[in-house]
N, C-alpha and C. Protein backbone atom coordinates (compact mmCIF):
# COMPACT_ATOMS: atom_id res chain seq x y z
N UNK A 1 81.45 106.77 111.14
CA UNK A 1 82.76 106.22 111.46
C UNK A 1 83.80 107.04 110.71
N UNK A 2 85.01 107.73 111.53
CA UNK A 2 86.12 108.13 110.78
C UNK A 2 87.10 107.10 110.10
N UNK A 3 87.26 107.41 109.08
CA UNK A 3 88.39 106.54 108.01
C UNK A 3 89.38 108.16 107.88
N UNK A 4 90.89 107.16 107.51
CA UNK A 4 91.53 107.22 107.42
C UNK A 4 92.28 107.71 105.83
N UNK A 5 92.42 108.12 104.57
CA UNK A 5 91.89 108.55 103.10
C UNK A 5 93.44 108.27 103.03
N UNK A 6 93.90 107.32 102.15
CA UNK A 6 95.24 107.30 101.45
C UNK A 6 95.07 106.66 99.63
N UNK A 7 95.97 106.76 99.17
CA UNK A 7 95.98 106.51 97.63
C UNK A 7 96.93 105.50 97.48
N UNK A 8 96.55 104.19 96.65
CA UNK A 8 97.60 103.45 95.77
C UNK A 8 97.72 103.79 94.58
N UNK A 9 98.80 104.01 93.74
CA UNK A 9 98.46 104.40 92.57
C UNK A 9 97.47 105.36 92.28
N UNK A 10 96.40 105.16 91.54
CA UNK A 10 95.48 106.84 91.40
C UNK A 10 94.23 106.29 92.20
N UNK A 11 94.08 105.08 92.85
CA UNK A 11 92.92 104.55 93.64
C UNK A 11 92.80 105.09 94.93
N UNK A 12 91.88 105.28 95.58
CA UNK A 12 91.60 105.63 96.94
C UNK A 12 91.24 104.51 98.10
N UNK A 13 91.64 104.48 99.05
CA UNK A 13 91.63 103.63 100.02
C UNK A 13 91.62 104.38 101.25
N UNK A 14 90.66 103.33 101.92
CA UNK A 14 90.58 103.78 103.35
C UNK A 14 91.24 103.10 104.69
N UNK A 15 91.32 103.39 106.16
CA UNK A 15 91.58 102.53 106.79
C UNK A 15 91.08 103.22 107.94
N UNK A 16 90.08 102.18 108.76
CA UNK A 16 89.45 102.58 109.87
C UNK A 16 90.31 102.80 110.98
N UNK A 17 89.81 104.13 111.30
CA UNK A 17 91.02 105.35 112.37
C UNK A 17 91.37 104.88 113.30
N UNK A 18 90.39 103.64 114.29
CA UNK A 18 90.27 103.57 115.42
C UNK A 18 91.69 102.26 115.48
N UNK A 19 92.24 102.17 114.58
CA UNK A 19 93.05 101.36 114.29
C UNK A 19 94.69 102.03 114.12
N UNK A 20 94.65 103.40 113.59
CA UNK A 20 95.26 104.27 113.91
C UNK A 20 96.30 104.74 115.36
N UNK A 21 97.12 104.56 115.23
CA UNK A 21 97.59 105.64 116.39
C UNK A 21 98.33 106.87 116.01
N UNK A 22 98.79 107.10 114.54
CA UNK A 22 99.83 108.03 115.03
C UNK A 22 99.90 108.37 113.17
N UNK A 23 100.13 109.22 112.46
CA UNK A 23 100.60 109.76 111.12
C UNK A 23 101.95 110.37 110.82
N UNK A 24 102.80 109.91 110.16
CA UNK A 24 103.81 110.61 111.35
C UNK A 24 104.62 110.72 109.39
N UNK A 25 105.61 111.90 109.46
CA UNK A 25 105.81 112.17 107.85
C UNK A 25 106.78 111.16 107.77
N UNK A 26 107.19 111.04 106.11
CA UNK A 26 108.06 109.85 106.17
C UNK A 26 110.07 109.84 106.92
N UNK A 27 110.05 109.20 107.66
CA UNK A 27 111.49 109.39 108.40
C UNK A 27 112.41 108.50 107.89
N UNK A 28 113.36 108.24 108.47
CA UNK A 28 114.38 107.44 107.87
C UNK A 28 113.95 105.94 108.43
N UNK A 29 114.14 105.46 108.00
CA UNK A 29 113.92 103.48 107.91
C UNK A 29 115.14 103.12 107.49
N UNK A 30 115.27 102.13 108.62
CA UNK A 30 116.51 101.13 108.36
C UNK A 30 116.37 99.77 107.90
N UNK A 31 116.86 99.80 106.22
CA UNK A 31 116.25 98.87 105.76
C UNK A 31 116.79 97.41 106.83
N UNK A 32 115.94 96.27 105.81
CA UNK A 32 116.52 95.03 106.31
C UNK A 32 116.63 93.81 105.11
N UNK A 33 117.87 93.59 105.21
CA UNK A 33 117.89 92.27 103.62
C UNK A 33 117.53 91.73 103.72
N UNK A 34 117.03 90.87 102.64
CA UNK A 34 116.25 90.08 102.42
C UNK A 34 114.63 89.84 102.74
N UNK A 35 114.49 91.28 103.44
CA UNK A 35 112.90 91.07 103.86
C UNK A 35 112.29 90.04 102.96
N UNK A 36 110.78 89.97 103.17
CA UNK A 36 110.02 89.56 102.35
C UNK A 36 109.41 91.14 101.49
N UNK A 37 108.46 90.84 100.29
CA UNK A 37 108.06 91.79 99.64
C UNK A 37 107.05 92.51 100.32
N UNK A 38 107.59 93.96 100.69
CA UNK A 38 106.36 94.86 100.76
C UNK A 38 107.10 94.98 102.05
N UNK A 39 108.14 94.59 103.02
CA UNK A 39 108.76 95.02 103.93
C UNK A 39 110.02 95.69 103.87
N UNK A 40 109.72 96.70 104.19
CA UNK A 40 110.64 97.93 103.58
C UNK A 40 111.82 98.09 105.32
N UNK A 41 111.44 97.86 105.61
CA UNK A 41 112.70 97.57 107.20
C UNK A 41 111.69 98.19 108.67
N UNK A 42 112.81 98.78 109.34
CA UNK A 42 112.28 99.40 110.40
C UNK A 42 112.54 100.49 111.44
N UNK A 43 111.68 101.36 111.96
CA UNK A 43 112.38 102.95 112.39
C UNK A 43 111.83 102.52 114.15
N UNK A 44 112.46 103.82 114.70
CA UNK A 44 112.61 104.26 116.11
C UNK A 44 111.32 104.94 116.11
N UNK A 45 110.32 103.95 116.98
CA UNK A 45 108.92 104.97 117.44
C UNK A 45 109.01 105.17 118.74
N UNK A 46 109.56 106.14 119.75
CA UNK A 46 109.31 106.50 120.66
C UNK A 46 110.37 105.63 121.59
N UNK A 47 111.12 104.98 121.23
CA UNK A 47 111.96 103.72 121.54
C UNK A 47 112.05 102.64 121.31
N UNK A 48 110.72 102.52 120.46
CA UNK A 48 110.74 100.79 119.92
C UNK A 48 110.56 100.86 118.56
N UNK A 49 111.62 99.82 117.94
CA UNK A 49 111.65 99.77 116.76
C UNK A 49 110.36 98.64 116.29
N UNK A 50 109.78 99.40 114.83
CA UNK A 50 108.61 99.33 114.67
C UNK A 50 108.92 98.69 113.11
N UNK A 51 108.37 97.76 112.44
CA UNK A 51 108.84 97.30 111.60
C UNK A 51 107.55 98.08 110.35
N UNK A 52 107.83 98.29 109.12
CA UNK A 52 107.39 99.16 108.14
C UNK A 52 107.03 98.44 106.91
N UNK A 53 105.90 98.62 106.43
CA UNK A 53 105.31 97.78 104.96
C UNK A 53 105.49 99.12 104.18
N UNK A 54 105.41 98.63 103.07
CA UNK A 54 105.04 99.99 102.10
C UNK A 54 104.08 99.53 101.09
N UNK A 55 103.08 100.23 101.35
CA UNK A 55 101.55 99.69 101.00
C UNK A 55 101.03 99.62 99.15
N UNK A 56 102.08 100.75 98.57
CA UNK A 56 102.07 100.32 97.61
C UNK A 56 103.10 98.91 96.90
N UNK A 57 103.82 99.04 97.23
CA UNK A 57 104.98 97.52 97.03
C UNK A 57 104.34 96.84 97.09
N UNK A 58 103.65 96.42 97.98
CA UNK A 58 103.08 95.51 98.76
C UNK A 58 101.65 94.82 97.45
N UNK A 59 100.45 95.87 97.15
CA UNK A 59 100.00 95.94 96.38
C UNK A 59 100.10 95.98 94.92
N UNK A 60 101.06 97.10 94.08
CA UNK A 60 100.89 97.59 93.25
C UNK A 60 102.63 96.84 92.68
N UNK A 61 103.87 96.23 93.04
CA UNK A 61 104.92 95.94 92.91
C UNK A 61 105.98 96.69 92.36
N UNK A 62 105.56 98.08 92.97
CA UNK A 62 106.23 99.60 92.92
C UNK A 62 106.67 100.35 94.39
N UNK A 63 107.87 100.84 94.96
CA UNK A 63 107.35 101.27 96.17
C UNK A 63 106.51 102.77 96.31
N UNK A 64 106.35 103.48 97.17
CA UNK A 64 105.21 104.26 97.39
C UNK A 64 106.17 105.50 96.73
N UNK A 65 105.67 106.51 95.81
CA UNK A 65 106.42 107.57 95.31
C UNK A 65 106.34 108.94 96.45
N UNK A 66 108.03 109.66 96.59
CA UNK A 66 108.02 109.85 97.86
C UNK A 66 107.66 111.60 97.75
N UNK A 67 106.44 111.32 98.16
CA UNK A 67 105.80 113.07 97.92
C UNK A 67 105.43 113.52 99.27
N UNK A 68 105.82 115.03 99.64
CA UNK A 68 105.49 115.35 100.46
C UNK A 68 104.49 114.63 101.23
N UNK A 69 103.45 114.45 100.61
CA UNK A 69 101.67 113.76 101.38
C UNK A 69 101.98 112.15 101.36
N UNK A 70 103.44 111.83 101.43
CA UNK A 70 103.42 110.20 101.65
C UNK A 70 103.46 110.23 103.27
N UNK A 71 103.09 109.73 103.90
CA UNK A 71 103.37 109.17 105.19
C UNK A 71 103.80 107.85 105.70
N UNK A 72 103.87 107.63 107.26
CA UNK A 72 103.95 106.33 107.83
C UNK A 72 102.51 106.84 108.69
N UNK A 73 101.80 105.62 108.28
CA UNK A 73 100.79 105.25 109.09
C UNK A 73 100.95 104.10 109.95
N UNK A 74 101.17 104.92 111.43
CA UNK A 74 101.41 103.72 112.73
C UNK A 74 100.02 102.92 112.81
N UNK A 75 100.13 101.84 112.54
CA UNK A 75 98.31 101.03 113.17
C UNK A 75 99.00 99.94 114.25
N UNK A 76 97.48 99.33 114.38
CA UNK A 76 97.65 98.55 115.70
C UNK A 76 97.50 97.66 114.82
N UNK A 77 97.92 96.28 115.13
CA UNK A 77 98.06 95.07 114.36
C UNK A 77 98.28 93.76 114.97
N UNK A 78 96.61 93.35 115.24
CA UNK A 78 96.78 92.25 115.88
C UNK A 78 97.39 90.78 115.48
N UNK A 79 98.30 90.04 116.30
CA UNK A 79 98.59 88.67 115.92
C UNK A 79 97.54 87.51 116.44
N UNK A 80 97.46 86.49 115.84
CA UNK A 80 96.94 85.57 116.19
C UNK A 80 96.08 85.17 117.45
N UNK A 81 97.30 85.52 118.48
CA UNK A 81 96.29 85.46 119.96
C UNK A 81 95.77 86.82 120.45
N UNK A 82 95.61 87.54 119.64
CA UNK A 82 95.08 88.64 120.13
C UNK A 82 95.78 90.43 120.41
N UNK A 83 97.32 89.85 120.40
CA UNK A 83 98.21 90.79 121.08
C UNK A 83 98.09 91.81 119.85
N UNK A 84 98.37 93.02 120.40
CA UNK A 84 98.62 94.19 118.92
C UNK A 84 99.83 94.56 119.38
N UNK A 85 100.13 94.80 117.98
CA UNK A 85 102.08 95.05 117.79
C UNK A 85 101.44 96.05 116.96
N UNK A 86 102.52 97.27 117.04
CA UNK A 86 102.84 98.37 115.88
C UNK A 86 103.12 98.20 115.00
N UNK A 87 102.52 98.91 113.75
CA UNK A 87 103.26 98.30 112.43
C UNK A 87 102.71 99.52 111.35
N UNK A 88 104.07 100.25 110.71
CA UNK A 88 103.98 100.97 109.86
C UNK A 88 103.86 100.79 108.61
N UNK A 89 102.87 101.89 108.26
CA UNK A 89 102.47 101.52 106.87
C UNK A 89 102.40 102.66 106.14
N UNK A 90 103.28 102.46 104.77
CA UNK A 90 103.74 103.70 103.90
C UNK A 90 103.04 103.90 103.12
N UNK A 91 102.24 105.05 103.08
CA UNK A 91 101.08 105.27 101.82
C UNK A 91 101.13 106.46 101.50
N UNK A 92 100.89 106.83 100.20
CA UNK A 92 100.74 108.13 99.31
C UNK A 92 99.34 108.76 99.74
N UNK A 93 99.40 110.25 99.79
CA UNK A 93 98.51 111.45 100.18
C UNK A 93 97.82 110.60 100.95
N UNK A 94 98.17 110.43 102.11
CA UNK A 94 97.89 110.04 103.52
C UNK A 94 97.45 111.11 104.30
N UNK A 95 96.13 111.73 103.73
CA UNK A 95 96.23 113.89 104.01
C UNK A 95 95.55 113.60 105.08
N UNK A 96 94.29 113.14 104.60
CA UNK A 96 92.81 113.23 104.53
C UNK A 96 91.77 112.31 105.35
N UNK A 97 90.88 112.21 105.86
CA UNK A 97 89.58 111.43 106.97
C UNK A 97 88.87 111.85 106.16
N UNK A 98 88.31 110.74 106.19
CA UNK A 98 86.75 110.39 105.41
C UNK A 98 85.56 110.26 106.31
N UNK A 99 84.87 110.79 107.03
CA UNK A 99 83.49 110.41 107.51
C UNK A 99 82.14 109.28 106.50
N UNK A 100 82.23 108.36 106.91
CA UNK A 100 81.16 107.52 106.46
C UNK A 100 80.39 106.19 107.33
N UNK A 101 79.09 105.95 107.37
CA UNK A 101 78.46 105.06 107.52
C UNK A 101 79.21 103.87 107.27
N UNK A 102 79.57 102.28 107.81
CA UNK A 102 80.25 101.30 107.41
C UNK A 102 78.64 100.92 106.77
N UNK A 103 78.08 100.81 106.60
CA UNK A 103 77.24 100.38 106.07
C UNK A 103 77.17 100.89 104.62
N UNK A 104 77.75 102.47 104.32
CA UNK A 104 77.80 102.49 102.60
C UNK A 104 78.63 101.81 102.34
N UNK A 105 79.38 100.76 103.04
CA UNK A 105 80.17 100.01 101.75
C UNK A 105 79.81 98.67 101.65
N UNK A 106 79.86 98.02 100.41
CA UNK A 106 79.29 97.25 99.91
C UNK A 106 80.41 95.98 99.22
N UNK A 107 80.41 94.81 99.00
CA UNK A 107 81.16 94.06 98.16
C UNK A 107 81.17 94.75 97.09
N UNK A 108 82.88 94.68 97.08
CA UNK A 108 83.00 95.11 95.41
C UNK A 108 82.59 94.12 94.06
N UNK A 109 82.00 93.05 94.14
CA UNK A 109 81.94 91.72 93.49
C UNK A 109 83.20 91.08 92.80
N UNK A 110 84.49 91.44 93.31
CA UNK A 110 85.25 90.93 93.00
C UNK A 110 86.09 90.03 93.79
N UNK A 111 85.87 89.18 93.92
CA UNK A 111 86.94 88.10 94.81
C UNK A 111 88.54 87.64 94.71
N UNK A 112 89.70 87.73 95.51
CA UNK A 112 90.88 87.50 94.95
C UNK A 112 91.59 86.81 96.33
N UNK A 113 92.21 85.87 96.34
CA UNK A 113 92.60 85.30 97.69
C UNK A 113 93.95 85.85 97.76
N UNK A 114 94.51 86.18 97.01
CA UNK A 114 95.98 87.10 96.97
C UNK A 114 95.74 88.21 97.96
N UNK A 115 94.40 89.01 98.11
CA UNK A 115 95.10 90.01 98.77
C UNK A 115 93.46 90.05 99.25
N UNK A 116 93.60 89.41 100.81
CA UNK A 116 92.36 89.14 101.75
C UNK A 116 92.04 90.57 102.09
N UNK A 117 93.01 91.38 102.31
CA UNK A 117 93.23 93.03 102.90
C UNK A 117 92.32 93.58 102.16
N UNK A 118 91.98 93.35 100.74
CA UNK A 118 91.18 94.25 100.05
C UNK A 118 89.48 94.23 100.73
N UNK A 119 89.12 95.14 101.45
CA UNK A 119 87.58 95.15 101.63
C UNK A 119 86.46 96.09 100.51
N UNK A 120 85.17 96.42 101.36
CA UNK A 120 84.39 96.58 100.33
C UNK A 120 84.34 97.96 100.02
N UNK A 121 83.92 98.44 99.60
CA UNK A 121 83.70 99.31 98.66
C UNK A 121 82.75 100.57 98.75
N UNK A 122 82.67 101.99 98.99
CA UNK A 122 81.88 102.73 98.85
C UNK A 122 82.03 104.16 97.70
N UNK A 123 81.17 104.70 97.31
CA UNK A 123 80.92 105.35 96.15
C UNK A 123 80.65 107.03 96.53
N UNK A 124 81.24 107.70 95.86
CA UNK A 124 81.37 109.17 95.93
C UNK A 124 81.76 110.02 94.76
N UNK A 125 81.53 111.53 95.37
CA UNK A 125 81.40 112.63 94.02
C UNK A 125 83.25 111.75 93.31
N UNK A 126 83.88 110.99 93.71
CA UNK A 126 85.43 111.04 93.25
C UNK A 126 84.90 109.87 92.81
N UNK A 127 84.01 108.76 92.96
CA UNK A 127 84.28 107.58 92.27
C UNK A 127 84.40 106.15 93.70
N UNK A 128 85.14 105.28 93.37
CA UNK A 128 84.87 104.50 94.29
C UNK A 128 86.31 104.26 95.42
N UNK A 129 85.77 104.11 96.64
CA UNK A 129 87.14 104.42 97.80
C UNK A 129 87.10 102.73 98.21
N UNK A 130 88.07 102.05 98.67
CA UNK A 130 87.94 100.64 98.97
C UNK A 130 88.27 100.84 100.94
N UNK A 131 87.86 99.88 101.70
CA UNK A 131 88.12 99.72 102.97
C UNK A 131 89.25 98.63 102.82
N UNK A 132 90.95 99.17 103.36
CA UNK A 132 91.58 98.21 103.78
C UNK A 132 91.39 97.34 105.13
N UNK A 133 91.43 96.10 105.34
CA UNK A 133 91.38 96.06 106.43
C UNK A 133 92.24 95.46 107.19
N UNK A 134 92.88 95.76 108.01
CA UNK A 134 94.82 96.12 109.02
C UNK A 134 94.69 94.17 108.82
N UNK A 135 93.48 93.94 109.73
CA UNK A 135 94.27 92.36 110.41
C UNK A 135 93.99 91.61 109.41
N UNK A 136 93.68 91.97 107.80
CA UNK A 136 94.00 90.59 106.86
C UNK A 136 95.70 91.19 105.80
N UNK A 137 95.81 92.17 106.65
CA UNK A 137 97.43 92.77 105.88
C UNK A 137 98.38 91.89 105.31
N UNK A 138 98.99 91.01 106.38
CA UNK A 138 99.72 90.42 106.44
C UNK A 138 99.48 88.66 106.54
N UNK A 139 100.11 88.38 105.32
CA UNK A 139 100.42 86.89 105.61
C UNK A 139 100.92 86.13 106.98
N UNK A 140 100.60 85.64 107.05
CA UNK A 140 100.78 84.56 108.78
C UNK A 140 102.33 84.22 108.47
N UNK A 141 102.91 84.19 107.53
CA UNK A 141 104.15 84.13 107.27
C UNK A 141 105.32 85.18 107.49
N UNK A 142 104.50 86.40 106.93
CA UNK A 142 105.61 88.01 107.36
C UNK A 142 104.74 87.95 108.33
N UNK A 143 103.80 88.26 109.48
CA UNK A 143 103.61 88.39 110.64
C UNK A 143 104.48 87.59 111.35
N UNK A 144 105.13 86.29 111.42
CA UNK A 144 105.72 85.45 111.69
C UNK A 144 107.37 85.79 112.14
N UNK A 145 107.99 86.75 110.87
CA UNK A 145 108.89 87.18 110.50
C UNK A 145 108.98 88.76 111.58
N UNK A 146 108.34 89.29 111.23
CA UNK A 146 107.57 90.79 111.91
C UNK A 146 107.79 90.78 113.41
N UNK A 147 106.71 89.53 113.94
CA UNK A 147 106.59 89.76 115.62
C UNK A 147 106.86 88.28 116.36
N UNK A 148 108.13 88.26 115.71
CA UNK A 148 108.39 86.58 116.34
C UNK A 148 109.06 87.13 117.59
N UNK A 149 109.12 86.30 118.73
CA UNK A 149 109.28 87.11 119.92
C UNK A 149 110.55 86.25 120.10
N UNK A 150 111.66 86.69 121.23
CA UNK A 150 113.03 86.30 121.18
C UNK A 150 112.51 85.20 121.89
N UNK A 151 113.44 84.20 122.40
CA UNK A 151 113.56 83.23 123.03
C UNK A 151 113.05 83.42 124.84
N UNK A 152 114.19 84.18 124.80
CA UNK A 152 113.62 85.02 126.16
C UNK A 152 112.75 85.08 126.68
N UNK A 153 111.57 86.03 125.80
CA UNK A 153 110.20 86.63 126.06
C UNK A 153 109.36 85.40 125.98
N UNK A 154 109.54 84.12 125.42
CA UNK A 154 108.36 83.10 125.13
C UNK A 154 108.48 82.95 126.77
C-alpha cells in the first residue's frame, strides 16, 4: 500500500494515498475568524473553495513552520452519510511515499480519546512512522462547521 510521508514536529506520519487527490505547494488561504482550532480558513481549488486544517495546530498547538517541503494535502473526507468533501491539510516535508504492508503496523499501546486520528504504528531504519487516519480528523463539531450545506442545497 502507498502512504503518503509528512512530519509533525520531528515525528513522522503517514496518510493512506488512496485518500489523496492532489499535493499542491502552500498558496494563499483566506483566513476565517473565529474558526475553531486547527482551522486555518480556505483557498480556490479549481473553483471550489476548499476549507484548510493545519495539521500541526491541530496536533502539536503550533501552526505548521512554513518551509519550502510544507504543503496542502487535498484528501477526500467523508461526512457522516457517506458524502466526501475536500479538505486541506497543511503538513511539514510533505516530500515523500512510503511503500508498506498495512499489516506492519501495529497498536502503538497508547490510547487517547483527544485525538481518535492517531492510528497505529510501524517501525523503520528512522524509528517509528504513525498512520493518520482522514475520517477520525475531525470532530463531528468542525465537520459540522466545515460542510454544513446552505439552506438551499438541503
Amino acid at each position: 500500500m502507498l502512504f503518503l510521508q509528512f512530519q509533525l514536529g520531528k515525528d513522522r506520519y503517514v496518510l493512506d494515498s488512496s485518500q489523496v487527490a492532489e499535493v499542491l505547494p502552500l498558496l494563499g488561504i483566506k483566513q476565517i475568524p473565529q474558526a475553531p482550532v486547527g482551522v486555518v480558513g480556505a483557498f480556490n481549488y479549481r473553483g471550489t473553495p476548499v476549507p484548510v486544517i493545519d495539521l500541526s495546530e491541530l496536533a502539536l498547538g503550533r501552526p505548521a513552520r512554513l518551509h519550502m517541503s510544507t504543503r496542502i494535502i487535498i484528501v477526500r473526507h467523508p461526512d457522516g452519510d457517506g458524502t466526501q468533501h475536500l479538505l486541506g491539510l497543511i503538513a511539514e516535508k510533505a516530500t515523500q511515499t512510503l511503500r508498506r504492508d498495512p499489516a506492519d503496523f501495529a497498536d502503538s499501546g497508547i490510547s487517547n480519546d483527544d485525538v481518535p486520528y492517531l492510528g497505529p504504528v510501524a517501525t523503520d531504519s528512522d524509528g517509528l512512522v504513525q498512520w493518520i487516519e482522514v475520517t477520525k480528523l475531525l470532530p463531528a463539531s468542525v465537520r459540522e462547521v466545515l460542510f454544513k450545506q446552505p439552506l438551499e442545497q438541503q
